[in-house]
C-alpha atoms as a PDB file:
ATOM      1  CA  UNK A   1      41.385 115.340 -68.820  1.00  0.00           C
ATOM      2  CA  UNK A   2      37.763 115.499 -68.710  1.00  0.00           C
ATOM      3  CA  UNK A   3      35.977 114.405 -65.433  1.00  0.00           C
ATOM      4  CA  UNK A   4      31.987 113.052 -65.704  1.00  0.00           C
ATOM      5  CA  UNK A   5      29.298 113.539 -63.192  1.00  0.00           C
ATOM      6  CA  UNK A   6      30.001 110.348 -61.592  1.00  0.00           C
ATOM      7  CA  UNK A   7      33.060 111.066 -60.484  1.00  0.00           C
ATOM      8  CA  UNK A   8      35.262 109.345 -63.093  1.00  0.00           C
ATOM      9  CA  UNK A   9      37.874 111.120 -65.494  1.00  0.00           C
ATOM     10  CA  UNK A  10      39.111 109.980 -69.111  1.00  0.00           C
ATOM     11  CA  UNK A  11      42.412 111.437 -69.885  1.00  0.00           C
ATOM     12  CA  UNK A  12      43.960 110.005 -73.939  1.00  0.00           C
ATOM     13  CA  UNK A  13      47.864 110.975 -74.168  1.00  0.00           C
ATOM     14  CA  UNK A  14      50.363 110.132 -76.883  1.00  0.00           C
ATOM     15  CA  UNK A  15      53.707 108.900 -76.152  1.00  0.00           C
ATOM     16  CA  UNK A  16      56.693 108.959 -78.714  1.00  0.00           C
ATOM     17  CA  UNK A  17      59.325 106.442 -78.495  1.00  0.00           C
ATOM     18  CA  UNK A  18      61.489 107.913 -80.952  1.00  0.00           C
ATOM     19  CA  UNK A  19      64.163 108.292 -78.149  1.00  0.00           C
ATOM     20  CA  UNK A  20      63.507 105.837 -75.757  1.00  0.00           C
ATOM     21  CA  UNK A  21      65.840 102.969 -76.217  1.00  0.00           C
ATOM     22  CA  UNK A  22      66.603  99.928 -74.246  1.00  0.00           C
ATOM     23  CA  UNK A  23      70.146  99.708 -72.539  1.00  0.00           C
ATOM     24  CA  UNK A  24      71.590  96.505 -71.258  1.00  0.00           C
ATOM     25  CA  UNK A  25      73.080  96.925 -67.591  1.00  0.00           C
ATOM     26  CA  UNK A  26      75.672  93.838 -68.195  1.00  0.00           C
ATOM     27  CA  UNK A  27      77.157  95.039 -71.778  1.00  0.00           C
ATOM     28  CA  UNK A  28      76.636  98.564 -71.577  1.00  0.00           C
ATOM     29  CA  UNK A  29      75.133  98.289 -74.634  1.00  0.00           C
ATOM     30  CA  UNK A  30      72.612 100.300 -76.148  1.00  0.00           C
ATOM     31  CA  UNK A  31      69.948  98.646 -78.518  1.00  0.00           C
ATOM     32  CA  UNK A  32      69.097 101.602 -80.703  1.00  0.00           C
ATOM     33  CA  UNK A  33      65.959 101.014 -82.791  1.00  0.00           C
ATOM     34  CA  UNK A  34      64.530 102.273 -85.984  1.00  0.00           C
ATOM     35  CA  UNK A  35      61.940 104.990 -86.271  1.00  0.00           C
ATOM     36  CA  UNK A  36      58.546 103.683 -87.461  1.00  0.00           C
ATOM     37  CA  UNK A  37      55.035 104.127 -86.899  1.00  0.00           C
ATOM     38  CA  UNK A  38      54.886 101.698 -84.063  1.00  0.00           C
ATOM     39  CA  UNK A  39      57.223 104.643 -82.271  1.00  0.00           C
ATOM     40  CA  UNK A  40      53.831 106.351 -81.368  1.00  0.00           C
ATOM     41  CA  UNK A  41      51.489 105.005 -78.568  1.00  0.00           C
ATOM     42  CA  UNK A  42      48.061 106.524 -77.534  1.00  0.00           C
ATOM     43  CA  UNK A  43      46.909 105.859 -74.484  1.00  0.00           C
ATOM     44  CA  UNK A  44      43.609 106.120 -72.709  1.00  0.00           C
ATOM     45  CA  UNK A  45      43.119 105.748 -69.144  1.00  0.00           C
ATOM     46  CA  UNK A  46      39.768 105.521 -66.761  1.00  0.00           C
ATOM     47  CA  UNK A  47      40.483 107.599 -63.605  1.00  0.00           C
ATOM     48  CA  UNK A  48      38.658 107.580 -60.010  1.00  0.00           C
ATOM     49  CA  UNK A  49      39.818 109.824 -57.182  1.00  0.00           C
ATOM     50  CA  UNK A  50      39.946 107.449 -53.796  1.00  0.00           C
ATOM     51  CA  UNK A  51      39.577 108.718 -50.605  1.00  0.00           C
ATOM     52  CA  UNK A  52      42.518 110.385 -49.807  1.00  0.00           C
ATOM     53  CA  UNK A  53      41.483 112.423 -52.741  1.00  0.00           C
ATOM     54  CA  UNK A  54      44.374 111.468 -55.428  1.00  0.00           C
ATOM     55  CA  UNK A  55      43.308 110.289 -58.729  1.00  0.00           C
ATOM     56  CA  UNK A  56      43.708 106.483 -59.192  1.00  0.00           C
ATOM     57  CA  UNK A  57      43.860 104.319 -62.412  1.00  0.00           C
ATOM     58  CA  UNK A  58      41.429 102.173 -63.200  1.00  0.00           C
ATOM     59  CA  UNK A  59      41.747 100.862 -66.293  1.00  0.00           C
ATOM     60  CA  UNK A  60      44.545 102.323 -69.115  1.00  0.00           C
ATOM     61  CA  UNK A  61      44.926 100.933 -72.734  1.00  0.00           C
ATOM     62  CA  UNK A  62      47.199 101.592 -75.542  1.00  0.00           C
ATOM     63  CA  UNK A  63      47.249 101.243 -78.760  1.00  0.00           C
ATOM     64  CA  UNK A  64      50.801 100.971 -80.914  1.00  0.00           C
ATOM     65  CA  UNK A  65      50.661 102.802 -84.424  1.00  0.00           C
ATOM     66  CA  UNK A  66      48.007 105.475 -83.702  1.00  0.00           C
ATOM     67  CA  UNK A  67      47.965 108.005 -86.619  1.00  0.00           C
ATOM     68  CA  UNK A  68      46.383 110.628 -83.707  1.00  0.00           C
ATOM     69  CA  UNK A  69      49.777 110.383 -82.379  1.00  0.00           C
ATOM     70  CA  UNK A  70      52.322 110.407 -85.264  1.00  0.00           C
ATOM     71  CA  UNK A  71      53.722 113.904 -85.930  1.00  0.00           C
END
């Protein structure tokens, strides 16, 4: 994370999805997916610490695919 004179922080994080998988509560049934390059997110977030002095989100965006992130 790297925090700027204003008072802001940028943090950019990578998320694999290569074992996240989406289970249905009424079957039981888990919906296994393939591994492709859409399996890695990066993320970059906009952070502001509010008064009580815990860092808040203010804006986060992702983008599906990133090279950065595959291994």
């Amino acid at each position: 994370m790297t925090v700027h004179e204003d008072g802001t922080a940028a943090l950019v994080y990578c998320e694999g999805r290569t074992k996240a998988f989406n289970k249905f509560l009424g079957t039981g049934k888990t919906d296994v997916t393939p591994v492709t390059k859409n399996s890695y997110v990066i993320y970059a977030a906009s952070l502001r610490k509010n008064g009580n002095g815990v860092w808040v989100t203010e804006r986060l965006s992702s983008q599906r695919g990133s090279a950065k992130c595959r291994p």
